[in-house]
C-alpha atoms as a PDB file:
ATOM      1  CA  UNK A   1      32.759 165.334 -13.977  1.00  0.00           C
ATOM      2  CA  UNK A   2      29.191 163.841 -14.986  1.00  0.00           C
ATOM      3  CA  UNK A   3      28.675 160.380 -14.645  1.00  0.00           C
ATOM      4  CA  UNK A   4      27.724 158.426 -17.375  1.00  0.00           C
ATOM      5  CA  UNK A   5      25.075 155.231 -17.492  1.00  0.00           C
ATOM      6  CA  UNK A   6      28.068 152.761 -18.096  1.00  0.00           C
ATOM      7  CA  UNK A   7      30.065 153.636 -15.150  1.00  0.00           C
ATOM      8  CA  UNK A   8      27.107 154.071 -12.556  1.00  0.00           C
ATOM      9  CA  UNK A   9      26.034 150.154 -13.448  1.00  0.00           C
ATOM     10  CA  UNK A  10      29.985 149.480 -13.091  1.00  0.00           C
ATOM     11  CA  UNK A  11      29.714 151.373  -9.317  1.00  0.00           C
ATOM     12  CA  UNK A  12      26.683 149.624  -8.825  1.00  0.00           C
ATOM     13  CA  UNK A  13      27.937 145.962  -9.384  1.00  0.00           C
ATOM     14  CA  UNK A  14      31.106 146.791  -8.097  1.00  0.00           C
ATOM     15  CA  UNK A  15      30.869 148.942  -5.308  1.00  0.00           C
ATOM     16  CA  UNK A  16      29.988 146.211  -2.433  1.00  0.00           C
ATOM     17  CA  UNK A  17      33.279 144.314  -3.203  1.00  0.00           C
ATOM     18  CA  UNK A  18      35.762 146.613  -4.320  1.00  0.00           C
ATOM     19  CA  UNK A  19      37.994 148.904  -3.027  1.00  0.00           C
ATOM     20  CA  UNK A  20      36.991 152.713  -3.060  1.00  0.00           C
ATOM     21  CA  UNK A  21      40.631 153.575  -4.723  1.00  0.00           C
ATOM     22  CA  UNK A  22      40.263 150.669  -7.126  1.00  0.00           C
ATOM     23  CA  UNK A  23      37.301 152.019  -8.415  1.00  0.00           C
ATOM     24  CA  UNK A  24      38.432 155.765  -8.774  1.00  0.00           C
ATOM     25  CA  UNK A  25      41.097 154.614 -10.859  1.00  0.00           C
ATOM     26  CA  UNK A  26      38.997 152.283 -12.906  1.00  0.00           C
ATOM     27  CA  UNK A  27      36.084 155.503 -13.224  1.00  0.00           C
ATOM     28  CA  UNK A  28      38.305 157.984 -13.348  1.00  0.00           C
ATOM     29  CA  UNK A  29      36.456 159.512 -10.725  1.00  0.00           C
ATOM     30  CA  UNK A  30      38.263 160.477  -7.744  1.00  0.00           C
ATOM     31  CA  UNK A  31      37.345 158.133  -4.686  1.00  0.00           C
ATOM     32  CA  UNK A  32      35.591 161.012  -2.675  1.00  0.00           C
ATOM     33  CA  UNK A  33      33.188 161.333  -5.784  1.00  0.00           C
ATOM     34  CA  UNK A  34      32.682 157.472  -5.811  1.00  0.00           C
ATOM     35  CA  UNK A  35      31.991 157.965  -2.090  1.00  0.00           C
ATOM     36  CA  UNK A  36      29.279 160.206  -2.297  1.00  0.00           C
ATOM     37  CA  UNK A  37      27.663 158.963  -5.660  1.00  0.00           C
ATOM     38  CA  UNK A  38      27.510 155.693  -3.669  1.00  0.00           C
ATOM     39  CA  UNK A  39      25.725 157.245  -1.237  1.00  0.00           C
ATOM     40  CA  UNK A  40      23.445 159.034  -3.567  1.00  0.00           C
ATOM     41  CA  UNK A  41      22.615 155.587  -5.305  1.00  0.00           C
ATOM     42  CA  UNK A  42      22.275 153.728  -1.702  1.00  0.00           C
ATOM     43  CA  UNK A  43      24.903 151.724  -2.089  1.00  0.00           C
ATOM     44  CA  UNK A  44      26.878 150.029   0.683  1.00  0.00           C
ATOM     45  CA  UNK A  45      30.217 148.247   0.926  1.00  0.00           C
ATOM     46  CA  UNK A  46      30.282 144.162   2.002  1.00  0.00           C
ATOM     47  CA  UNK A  47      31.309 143.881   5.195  1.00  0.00           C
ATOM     48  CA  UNK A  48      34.744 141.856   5.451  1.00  0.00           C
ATOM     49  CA  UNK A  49      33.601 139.765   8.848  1.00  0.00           C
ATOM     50  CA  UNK A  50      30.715 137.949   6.582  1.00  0.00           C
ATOM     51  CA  UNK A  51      34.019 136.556   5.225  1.00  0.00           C
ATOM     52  CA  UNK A  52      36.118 135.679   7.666  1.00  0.00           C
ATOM     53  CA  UNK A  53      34.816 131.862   7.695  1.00  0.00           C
ATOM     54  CA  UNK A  54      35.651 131.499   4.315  1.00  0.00           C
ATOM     55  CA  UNK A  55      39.084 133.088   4.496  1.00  0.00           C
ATOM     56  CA  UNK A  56      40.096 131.325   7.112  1.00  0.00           C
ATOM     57  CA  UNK A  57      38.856 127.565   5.567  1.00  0.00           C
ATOM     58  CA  UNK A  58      40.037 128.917   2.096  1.00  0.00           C
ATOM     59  CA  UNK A  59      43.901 130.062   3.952  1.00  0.00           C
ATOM     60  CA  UNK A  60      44.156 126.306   5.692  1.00  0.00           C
ATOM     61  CA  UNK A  61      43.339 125.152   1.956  1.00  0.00           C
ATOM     62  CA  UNK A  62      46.279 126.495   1.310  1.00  0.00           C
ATOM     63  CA  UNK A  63      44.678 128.607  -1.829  1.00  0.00           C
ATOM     64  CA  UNK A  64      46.369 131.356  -3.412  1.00  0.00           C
ATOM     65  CA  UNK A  65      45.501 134.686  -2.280  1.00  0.00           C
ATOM     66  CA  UNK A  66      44.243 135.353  -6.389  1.00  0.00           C
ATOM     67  CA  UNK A  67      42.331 131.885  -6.039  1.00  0.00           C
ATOM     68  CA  UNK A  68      40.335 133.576  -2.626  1.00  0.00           C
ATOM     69  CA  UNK A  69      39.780 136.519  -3.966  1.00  0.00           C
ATOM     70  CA  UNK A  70      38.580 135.039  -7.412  1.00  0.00           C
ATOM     71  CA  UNK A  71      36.200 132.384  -5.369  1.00  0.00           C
ATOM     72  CA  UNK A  72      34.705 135.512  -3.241  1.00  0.00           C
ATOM     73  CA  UNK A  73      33.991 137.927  -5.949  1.00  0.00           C
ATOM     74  CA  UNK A  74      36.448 140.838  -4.520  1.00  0.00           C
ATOM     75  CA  UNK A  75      39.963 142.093  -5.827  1.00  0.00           C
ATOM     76  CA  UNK A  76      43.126 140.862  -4.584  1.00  0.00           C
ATOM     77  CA  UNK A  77      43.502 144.218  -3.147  1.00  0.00           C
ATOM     78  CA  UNK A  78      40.459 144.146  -1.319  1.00  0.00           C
ATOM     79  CA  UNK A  79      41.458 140.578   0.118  1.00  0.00           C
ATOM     80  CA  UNK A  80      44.546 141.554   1.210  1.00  0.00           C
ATOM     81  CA  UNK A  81      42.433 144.138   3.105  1.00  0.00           C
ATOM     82  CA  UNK A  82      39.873 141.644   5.139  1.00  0.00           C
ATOM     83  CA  UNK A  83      43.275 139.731   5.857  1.00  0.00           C
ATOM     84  CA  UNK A  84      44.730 142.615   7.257  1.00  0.00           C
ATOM     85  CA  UNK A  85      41.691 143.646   8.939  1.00  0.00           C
ATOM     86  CA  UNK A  86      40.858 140.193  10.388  1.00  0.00           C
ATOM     87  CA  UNK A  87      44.549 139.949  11.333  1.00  0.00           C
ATOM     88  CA  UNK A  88      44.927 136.726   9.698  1.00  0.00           C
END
């Protein structure tokens, strides 16, 4: 499927801080073609360790998981995520 101008600028603002399958579902593009147009435009995910700080202040603020993810600019999917990842 061809991409169109309007979802390549969504990929591009998105891309860092979303989740792969969150965006296939949002492009309708399946997340192996996000993947590799990604790649194609040099775009790379956010690392989840630049946030682990702020999660973990954030968490003993007692904040909502939607108010974390709302304050770092990612899903609530791709929070849950960095929690699991960062075991927290």
């Amino acid at each position: 499927m061809k991409w169109t101008q309007e979802e390549e600028e969504i990929l591009k603002r998105e891309y860092a801080t979303t989740s792969t399958r969150e965006l296939a579902q949002k492009l309708n593009h399946s997340p192996f073609a996000i993947a590799m147009r990604a790649s194609k435009l040099g775009l790379q995910k956010m690392r989840y360790k630049k946030y682990e700080a702020k999660i973990r202040e954030l968490l003993q603020q007692n904040k909502t998981k939607k108010e974390i993810a709302r304050e770092l600019g990612v899903s609530e999917t791709t929070l849950r995520s960095y929690i699991r990842k960062l075991q927290l």
